[in-house]
C-alpha atoms as a PDB file:
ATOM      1  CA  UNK A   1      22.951   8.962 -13.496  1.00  0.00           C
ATOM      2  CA  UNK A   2      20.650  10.091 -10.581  1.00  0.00           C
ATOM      3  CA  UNK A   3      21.982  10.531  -7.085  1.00  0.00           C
ATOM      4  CA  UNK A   4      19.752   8.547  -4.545  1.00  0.00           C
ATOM      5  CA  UNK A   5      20.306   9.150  -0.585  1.00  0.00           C
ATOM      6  CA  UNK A   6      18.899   8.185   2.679  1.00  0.00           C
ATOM      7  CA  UNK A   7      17.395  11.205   4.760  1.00  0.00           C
ATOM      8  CA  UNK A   8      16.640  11.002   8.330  1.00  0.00           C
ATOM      9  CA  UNK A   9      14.796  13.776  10.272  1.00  0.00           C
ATOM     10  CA  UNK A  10      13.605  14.016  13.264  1.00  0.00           C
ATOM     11  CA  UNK A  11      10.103  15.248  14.433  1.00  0.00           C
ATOM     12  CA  UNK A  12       8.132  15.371  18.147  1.00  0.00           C
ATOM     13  CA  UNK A  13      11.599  13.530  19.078  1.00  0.00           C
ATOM     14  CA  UNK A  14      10.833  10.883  16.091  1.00  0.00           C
ATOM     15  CA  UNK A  15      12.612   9.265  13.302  1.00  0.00           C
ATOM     16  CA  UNK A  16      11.010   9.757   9.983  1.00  0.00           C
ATOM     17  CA  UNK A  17      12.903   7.989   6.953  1.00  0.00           C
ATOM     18  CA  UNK A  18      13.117   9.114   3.505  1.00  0.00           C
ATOM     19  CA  UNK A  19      14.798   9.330   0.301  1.00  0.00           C
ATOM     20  CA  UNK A  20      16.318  12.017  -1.632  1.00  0.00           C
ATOM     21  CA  UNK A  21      16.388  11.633  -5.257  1.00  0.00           C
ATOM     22  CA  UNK A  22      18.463  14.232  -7.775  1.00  0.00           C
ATOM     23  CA  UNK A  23      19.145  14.251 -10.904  1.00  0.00           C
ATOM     24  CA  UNK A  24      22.727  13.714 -12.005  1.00  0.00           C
ATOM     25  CA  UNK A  25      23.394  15.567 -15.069  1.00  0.00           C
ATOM     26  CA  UNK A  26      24.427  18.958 -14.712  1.00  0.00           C
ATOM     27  CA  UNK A  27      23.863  21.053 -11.340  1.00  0.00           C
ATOM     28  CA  UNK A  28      21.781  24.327 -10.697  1.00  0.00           C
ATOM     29  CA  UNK A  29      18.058  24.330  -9.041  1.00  0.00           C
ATOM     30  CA  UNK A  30      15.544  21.199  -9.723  1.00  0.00           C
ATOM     31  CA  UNK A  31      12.044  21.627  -9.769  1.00  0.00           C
ATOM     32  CA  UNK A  32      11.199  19.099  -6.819  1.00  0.00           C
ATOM     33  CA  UNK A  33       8.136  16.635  -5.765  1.00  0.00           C
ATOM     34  CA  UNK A  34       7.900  15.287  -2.841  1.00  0.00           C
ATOM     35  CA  UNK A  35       5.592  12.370  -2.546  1.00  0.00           C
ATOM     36  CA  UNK A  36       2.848  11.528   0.336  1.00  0.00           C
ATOM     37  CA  UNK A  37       2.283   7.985   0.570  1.00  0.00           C
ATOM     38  CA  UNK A  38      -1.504   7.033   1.823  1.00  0.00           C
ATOM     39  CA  UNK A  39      -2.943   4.870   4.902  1.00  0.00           C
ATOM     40  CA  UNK A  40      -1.441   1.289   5.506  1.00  0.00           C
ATOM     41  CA  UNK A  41      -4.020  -0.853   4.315  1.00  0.00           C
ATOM     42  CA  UNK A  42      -2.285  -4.123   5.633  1.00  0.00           C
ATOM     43  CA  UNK A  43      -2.430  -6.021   2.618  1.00  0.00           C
ATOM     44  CA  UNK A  44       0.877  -7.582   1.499  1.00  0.00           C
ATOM     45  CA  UNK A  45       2.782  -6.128  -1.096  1.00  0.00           C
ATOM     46  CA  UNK A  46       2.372  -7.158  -4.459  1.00  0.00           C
ATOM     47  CA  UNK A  47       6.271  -8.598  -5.622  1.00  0.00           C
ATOM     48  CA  UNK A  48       5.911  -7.228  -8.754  1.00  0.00           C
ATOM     49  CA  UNK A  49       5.355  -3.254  -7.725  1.00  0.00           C
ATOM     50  CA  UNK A  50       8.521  -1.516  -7.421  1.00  0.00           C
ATOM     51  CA  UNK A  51       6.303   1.293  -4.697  1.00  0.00           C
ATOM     52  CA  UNK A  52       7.087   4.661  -4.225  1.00  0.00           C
ATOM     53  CA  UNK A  53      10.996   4.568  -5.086  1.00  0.00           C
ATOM     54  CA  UNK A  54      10.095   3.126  -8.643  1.00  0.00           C
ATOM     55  CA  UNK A  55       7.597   6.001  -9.096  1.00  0.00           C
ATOM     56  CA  UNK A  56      10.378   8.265  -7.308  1.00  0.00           C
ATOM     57  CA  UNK A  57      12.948   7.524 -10.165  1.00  0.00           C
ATOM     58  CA  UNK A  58      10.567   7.910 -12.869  1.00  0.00           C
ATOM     59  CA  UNK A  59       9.690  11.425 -11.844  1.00  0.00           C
ATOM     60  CA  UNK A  60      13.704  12.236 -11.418  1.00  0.00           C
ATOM     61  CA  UNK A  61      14.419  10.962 -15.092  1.00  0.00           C
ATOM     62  CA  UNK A  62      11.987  13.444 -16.095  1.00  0.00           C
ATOM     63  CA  UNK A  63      14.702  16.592 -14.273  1.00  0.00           C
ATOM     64  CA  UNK A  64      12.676  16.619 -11.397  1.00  0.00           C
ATOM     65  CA  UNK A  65      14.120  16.477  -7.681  1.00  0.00           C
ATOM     66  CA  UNK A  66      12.088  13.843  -5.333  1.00  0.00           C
ATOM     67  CA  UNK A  67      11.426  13.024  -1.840  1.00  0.00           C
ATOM     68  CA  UNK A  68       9.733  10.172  -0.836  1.00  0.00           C
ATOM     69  CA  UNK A  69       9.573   9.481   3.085  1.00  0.00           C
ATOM     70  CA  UNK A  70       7.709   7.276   5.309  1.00  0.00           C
ATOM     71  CA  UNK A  71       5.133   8.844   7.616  1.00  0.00           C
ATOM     72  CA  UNK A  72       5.298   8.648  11.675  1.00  0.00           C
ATOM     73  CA  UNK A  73       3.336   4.311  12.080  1.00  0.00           C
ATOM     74  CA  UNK A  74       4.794   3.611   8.425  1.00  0.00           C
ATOM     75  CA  UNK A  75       7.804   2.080   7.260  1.00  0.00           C
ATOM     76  CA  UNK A  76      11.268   2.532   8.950  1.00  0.00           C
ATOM     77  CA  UNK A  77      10.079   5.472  10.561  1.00  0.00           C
ATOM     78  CA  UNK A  78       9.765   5.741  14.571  1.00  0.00           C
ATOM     79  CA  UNK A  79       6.497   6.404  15.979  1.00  0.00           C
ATOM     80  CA  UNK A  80       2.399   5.617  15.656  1.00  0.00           C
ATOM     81  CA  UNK A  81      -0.126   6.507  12.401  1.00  0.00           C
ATOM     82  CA  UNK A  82      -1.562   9.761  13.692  1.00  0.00           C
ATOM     83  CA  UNK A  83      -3.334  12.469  11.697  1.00  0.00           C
ATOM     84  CA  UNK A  84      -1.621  15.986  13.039  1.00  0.00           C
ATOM     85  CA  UNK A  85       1.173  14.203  13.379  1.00  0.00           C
ATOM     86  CA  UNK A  86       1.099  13.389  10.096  1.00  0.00           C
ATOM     87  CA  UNK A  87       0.795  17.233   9.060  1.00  0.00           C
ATOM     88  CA  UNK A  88       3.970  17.852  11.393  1.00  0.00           C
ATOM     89  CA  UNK A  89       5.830  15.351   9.352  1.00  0.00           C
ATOM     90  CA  UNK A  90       5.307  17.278   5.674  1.00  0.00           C
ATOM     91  CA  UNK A  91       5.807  20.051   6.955  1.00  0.00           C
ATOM     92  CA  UNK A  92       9.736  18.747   8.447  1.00  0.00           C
ATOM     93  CA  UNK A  93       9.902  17.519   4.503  1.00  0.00           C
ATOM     94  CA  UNK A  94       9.037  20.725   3.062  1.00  0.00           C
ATOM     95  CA  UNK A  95      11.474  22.489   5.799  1.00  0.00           C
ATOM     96  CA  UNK A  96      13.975  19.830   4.600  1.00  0.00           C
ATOM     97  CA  UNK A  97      13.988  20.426   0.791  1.00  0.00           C
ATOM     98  CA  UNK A  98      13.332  24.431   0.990  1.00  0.00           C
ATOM     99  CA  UNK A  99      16.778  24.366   2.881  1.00  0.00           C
ATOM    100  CA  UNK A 100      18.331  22.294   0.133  1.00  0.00           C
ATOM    101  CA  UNK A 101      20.647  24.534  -2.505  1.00  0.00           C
ATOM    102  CA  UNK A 102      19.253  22.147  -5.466  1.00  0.00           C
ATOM    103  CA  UNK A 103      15.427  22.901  -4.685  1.00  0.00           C
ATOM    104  CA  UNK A 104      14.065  25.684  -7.082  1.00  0.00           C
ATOM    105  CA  UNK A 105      11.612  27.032  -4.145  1.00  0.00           C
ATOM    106  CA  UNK A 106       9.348  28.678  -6.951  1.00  0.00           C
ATOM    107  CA  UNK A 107       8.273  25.095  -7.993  1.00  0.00           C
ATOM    108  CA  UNK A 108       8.325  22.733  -5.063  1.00  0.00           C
ATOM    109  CA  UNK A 109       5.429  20.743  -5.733  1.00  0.00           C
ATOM    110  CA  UNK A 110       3.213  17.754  -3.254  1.00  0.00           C
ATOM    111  CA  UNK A 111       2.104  14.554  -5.087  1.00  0.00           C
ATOM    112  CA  UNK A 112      -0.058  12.727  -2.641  1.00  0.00           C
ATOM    113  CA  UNK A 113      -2.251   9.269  -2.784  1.00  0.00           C
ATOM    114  CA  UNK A 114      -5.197   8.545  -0.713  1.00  0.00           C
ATOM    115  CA  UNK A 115      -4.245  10.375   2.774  1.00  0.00           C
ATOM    116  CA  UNK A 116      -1.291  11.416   1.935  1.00  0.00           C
ATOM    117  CA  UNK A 117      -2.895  13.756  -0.326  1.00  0.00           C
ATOM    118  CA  UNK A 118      -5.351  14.684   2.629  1.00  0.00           C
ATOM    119  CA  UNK A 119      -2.345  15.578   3.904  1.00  0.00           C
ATOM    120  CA  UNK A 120      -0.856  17.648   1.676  1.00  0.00           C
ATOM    121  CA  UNK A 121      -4.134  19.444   0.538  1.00  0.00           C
ATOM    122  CA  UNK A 122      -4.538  20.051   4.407  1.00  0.00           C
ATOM    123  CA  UNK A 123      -0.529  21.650   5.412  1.00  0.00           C
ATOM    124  CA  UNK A 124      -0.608  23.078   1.276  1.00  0.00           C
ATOM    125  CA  UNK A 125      -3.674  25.497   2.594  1.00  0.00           C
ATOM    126  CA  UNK A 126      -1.047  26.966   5.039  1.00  0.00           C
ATOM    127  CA  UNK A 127       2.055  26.322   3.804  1.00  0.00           C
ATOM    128  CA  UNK A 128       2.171  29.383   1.026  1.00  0.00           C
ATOM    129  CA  UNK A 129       6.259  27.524   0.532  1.00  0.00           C
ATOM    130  CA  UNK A 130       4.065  24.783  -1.748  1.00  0.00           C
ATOM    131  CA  UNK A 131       3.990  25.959  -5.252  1.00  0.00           C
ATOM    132  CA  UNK A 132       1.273  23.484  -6.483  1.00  0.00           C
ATOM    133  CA  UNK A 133      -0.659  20.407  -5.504  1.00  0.00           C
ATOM    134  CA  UNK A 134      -1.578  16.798  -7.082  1.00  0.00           C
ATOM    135  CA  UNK A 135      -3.845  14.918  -5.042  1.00  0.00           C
ATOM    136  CA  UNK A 136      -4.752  11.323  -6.267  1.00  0.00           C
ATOM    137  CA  UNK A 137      -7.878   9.465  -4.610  1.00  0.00           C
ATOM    138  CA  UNK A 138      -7.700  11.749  -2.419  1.00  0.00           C
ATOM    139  CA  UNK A 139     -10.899  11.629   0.151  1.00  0.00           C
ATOM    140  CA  UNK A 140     -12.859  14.770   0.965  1.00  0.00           C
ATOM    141  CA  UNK A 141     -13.102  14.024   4.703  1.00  0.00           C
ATOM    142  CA  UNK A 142     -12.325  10.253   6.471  1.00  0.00           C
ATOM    143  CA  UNK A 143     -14.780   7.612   7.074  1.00  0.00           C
ATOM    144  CA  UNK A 144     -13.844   3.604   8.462  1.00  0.00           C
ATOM    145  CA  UNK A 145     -15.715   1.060   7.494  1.00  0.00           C
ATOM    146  CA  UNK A 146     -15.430   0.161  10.980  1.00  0.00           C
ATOM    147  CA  UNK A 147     -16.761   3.137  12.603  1.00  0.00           C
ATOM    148  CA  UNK A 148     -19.747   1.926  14.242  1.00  0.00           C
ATOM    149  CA  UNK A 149     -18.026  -0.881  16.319  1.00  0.00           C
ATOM    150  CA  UNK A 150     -16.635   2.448  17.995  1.00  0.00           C
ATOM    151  CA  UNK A 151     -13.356   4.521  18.269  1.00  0.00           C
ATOM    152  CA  UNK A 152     -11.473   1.648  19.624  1.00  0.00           C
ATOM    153  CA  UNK A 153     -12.379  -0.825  16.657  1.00  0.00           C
ATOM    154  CA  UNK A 154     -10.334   2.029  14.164  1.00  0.00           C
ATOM    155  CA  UNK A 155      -7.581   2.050  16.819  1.00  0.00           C
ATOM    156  CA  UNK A 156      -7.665  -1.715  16.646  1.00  0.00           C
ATOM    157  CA  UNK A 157      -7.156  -2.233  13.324  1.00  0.00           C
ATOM    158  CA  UNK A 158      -4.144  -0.386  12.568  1.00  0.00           C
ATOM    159  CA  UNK A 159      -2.394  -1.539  15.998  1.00  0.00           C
ATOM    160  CA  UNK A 160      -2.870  -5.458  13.854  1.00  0.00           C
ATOM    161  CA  UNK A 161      -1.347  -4.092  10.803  1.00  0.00           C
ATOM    162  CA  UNK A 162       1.447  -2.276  12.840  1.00  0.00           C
ATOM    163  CA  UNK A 163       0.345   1.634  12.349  1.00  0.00           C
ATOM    164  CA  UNK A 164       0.067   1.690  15.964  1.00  0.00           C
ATOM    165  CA  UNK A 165       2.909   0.309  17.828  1.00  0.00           C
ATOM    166  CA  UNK A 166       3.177   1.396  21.210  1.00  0.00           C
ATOM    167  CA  UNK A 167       0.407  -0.328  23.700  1.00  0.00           C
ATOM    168  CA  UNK A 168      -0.310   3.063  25.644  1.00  0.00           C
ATOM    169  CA  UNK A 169      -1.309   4.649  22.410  1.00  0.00           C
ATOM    170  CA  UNK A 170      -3.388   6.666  21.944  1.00  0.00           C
ATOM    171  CA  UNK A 171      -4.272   8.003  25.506  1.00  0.00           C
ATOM    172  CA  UNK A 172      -8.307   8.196  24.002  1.00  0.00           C
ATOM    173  CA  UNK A 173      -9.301   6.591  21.232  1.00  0.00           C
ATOM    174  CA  UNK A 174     -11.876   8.905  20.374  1.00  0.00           C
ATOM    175  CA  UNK A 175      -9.340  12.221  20.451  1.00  0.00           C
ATOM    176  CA  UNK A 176      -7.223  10.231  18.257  1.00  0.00           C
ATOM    177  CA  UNK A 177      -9.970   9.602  16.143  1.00  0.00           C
ATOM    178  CA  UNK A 178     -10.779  13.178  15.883  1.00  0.00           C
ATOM    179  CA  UNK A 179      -7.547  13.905  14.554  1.00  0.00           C
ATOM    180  CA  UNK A 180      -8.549  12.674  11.392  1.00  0.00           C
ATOM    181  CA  UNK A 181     -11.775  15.188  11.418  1.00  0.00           C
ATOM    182  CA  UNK A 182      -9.401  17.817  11.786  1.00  0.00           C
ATOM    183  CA  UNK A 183      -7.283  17.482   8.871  1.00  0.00           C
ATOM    184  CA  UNK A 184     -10.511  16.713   6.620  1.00  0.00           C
ATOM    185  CA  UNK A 185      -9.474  18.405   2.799  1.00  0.00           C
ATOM    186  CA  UNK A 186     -13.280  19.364   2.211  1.00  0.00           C
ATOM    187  CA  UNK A 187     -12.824  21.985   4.506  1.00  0.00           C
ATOM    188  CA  UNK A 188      -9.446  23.046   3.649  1.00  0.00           C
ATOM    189  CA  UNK A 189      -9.081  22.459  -0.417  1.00  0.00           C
ATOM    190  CA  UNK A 190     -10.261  26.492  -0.980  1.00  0.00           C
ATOM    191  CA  UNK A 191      -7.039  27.471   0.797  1.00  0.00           C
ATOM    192  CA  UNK A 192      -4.497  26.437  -1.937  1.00  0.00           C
ATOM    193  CA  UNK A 193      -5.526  28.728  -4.380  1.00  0.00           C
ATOM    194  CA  UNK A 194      -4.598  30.422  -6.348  1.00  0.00           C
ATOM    195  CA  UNK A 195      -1.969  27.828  -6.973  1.00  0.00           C
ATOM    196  CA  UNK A 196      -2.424  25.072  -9.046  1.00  0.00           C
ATOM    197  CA  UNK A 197      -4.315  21.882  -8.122  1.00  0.00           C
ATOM    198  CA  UNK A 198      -4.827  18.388 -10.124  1.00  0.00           C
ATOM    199  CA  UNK A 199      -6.979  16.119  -8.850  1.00  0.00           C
ATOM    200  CA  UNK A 200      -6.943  12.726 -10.010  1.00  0.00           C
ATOM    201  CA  UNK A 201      -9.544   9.805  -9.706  1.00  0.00           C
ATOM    202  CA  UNK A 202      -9.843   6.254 -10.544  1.00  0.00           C
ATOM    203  CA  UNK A 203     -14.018   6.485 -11.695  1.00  0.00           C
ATOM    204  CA  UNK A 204     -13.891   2.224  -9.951  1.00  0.00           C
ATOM    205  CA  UNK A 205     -12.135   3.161  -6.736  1.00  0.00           C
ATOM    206  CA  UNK A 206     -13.433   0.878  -3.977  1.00  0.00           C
ATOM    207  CA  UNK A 207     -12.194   2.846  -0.920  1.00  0.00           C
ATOM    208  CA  UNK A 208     -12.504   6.680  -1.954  1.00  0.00           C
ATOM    209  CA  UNK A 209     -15.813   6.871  -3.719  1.00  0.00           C
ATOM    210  CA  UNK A 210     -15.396   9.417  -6.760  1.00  0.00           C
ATOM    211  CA  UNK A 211     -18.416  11.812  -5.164  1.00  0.00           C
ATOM    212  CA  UNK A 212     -15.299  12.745  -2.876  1.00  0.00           C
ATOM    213  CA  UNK A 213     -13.129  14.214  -6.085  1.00  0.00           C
ATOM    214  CA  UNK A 214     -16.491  16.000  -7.160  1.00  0.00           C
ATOM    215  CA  UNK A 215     -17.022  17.659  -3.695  1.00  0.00           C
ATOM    216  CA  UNK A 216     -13.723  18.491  -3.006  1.00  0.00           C
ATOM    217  CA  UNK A 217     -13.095  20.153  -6.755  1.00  0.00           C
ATOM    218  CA  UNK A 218     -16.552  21.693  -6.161  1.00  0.00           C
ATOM    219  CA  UNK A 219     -14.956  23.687  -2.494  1.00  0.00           C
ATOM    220  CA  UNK A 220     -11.692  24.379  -4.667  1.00  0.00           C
ATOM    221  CA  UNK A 221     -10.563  27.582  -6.028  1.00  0.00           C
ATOM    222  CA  UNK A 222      -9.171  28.694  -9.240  1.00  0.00           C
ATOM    223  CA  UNK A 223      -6.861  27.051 -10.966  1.00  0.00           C
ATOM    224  CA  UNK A 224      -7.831  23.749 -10.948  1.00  0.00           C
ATOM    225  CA  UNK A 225      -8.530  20.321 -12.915  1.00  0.00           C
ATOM    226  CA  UNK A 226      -9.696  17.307 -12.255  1.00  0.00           C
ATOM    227  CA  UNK A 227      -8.939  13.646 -14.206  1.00  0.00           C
ATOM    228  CA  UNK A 228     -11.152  10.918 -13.833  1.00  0.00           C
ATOM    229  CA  UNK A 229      -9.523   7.520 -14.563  1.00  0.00           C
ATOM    230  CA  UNK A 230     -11.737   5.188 -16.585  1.00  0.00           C
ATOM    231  CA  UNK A 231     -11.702   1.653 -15.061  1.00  0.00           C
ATOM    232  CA  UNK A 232      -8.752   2.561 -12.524  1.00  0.00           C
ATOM    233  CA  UNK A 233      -9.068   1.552  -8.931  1.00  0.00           C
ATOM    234  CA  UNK A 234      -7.777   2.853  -5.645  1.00  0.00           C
ATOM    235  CA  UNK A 235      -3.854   2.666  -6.408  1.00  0.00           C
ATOM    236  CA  UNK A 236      -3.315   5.123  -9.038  1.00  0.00           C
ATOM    237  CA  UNK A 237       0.294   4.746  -8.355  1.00  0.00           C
ATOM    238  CA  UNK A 238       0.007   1.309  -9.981  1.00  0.00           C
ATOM    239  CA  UNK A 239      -2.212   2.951 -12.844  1.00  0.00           C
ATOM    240  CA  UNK A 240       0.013   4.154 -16.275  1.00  0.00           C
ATOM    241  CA  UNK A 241      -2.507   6.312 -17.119  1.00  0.00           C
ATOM    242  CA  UNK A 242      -2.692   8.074 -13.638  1.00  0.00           C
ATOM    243  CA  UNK A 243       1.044   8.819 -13.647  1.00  0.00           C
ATOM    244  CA  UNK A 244       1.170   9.690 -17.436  1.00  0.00           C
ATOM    245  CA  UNK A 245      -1.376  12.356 -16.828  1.00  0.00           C
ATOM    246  CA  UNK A 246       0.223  13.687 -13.150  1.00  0.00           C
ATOM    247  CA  UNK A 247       3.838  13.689 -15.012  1.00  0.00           C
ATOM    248  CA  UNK A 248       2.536  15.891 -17.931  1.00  0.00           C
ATOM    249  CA  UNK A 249       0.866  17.947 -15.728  1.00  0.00           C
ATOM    250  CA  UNK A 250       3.571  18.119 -13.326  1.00  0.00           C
ATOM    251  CA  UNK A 251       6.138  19.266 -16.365  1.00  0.00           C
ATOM    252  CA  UNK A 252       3.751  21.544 -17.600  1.00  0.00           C
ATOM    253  CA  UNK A 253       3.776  23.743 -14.063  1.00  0.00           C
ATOM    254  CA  UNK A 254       7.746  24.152 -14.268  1.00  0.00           C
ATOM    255  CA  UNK A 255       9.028  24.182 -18.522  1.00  0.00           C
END
């Protein structure tokens, strides 16, 4: 039976909220993922989808170690959706689980979705601690469809879907904006080799066109692959196929 536990840490003075997922037979060192949600969209949730924790303990029935967490704006976590903020986040996570005596450091792995895997292509470039990297829709730098109406039209947005919580924030708009420039993957996906990378790609995603997989795997070193889901959308988390694929290949980096 798997052991499941809340995990609070705190970063820039803020509460970020996650959970810690180990398998229960036997002891010694796990293999461990630790999983980077994407961008509130603000849609409501579909009942059905069991999100992140269901995905969690499917990847710990399989002998792996997991940490899913909510990022600064998401969730129960404290604080508003910023980019570097963001990368300060992962990295706590990563400090979190290298500490841990059941995380095999030689295979401490970042599965990330939309940008969360901006996220963890962009720290995984510096962080040499991250073994290998599995970046679903993962964009090769941000665009909003509501760009043009202006830095405060972005800003906006995720303040009515709750990302943004505090009415002072951000001091500028546009600075905040450029936070998201600065942790654009296109420019940092060469770094992570020569550790692994899977990139994975729904070939009907309506927010991340596919060209972004192709340019990104294009800037990306040796060794790499890239899987193109036929059909699949946006949330490959919700796709079988997706997660059949990243599990194999996850399994095949550590037995």
């Amino acid at each position: 039976m798997m052991l499941n536990k809340t995990v609070t840490l705190e970063v820039d003075g803020l509460q970020i909220v996650g959970q810690l997922f180990l398998p229960g037979e036997g002891g010694g060192l796990f293999p461990t993922v630790c999983v980077c949600h994407g961008i509130p969209s603000g849609n409501p949730p579909d009942p059905s989808d069991g999100g992140y924790p269901l995905l969690a303990e499917k990847l710990c029935g399989e002998g792996f170690a997991v940490f899913i967490f909510n990022f600064r704006g998401t969730g129960a976590s404290g604080g508003n959706l910023d980019m570097p903020g963001w990368t300060r986040d992962l990295e706590a996570a990563i400090d979190y689980l290298y500490a841990l005596p059941e995380v095999d450091r030689s295979h401490l792995m970042l599965l990330g979705f939309s940008g969360g895997a901006a996220v963890s292509v962009y720290v995984a470039a510096q962080d040499r601690r991250v073994s290998s990297v599995v970046a679903c829709a993962c964009p090769a730098e941000f665009t909003f469809s509501n760009i043009a109406e202006g830095p405060r039209a972005v800003v906006e947005h995720f303040r009515s879907i709750g990302a943004i919580r505090e009415n002072g924030f951000p001091c500028s708009a546009g600075e905040w904006l450029k936070g998201f420039k600065l942790v654009s993957p296109v420019e940092y996906v060469a770094g992570i080799a020569p550790r692994p990378l899977l990139m994975v790609h729904g070939s009907n995603d309506e927010t991340v066109e596919l060209s972004h997989a192709y340019r990104l795997y294009e800037r990306a070193g040796e060794p790499k692959q890239i899987i193109v889901i036929e059909g699949a959308t946006h949330r490959l988390r919700q796709n079988d196929e997706a997660m059949a694929r990243v599990l194999s290949w996850l399994k095949s980096r550590c037995w």
